[in-house]
Protein backbone atom coordinates (compact mmCIF):
# COMPACT_ATOMS: atom_id res chain seq x y z
CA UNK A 1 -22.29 -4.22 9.54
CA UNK A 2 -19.32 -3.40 11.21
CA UNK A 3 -15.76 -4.60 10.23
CA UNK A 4 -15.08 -7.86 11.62
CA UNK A 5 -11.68 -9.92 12.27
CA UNK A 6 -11.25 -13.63 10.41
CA UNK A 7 -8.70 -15.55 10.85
CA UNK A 8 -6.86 -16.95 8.03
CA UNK A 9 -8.34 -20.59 8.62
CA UNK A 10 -11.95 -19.08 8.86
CA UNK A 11 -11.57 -16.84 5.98
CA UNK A 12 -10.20 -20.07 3.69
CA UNK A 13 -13.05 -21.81 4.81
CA UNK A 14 -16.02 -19.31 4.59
CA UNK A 15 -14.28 -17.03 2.21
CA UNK A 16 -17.64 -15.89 0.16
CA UNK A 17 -18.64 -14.99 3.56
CA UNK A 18 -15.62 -12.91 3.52
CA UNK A 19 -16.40 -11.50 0.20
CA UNK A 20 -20.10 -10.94 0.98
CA UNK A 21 -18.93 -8.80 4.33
CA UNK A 22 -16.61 -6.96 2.47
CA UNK A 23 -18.49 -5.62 -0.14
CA UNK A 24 -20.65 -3.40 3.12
CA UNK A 25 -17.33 -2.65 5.15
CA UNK A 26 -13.50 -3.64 5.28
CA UNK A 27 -13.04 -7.12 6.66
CA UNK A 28 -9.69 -8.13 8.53
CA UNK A 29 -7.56 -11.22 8.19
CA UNK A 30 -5.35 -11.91 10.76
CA UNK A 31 -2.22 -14.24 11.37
CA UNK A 32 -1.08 -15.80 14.27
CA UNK A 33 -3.56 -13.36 15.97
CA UNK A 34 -2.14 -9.79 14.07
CA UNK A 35 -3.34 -8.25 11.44
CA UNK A 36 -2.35 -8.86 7.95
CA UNK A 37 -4.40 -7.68 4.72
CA UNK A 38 -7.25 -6.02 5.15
CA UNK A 39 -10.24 -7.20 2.69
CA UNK A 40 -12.25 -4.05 0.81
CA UNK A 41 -14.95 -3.74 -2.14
CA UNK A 42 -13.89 -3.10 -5.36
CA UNK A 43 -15.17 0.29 -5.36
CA UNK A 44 -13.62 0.90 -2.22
CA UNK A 45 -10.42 0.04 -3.41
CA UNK A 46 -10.75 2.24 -6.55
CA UNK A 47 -11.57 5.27 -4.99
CA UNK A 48 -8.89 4.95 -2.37
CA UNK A 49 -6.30 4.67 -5.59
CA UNK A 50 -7.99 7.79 -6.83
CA UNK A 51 -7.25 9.91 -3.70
CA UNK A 52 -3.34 8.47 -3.69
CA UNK A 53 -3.08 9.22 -7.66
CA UNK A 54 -4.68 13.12 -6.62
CA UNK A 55 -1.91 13.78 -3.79
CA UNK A 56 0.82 12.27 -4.91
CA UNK A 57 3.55 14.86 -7.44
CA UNK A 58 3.66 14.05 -10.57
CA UNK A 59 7.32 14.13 -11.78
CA UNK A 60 7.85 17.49 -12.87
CA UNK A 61 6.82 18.46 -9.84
CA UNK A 62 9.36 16.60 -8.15
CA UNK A 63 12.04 18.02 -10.48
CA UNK A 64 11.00 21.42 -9.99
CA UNK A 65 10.84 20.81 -5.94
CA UNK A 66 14.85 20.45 -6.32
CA UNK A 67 17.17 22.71 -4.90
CA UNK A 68 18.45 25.14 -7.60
CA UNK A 69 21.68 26.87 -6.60
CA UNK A 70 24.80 25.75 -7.39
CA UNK A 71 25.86 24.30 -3.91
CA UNK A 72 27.51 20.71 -3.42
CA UNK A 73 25.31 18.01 -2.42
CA UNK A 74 26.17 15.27 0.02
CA UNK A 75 26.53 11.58 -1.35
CA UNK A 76 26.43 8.18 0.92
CA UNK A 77 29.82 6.94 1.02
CA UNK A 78 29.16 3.27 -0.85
CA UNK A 79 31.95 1.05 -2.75
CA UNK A 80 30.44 0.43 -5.75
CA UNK A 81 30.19 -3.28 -6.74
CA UNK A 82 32.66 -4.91 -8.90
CA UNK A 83 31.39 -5.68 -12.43
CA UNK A 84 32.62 -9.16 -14.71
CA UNK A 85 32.28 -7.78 -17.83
């Protein structure tokens, strides 16, 4: 089955329908005709948060990505917020 389009009112009201569909391809819920979440299987889900966890940098390699001579750095030009201590 392909992925098909609810709207919000049909998914509330024929949402194991919803569940069913998802569980053999991503089902759409839209709002005020646009799309807005996107309904998946559980495995689905899980192995798409397996591929983000395996390309995204852990920390150290985040640190070690950072420049590492001794030049001056630009910083934003804020006023910092006044503090009642």
């Amino acid at each position: 089955m392909a992925e098909r389009s609810w709207s919000v009112q049909d998914a509330k009201n024929r949402f194991s329908e919803v569940v069913e569909a998802a569980r053999r391809s991503p089902q759409t819920v839209t709002k005020h005709g646009k799309p807005a979440v996107v309904v998946v299987d559980v495995t689905e889900y899980q192995r798409l948060q397996q591929l983000e966890r395996a390309h995204a940098p852990s920390f150290a390699d985040v640190l070690l990505a950072m420049p590492q001579d001794d030049r001056d750095f630009s910083r934003a030009d804020v006023r910092m917020r006044d503090l009642d201590l």
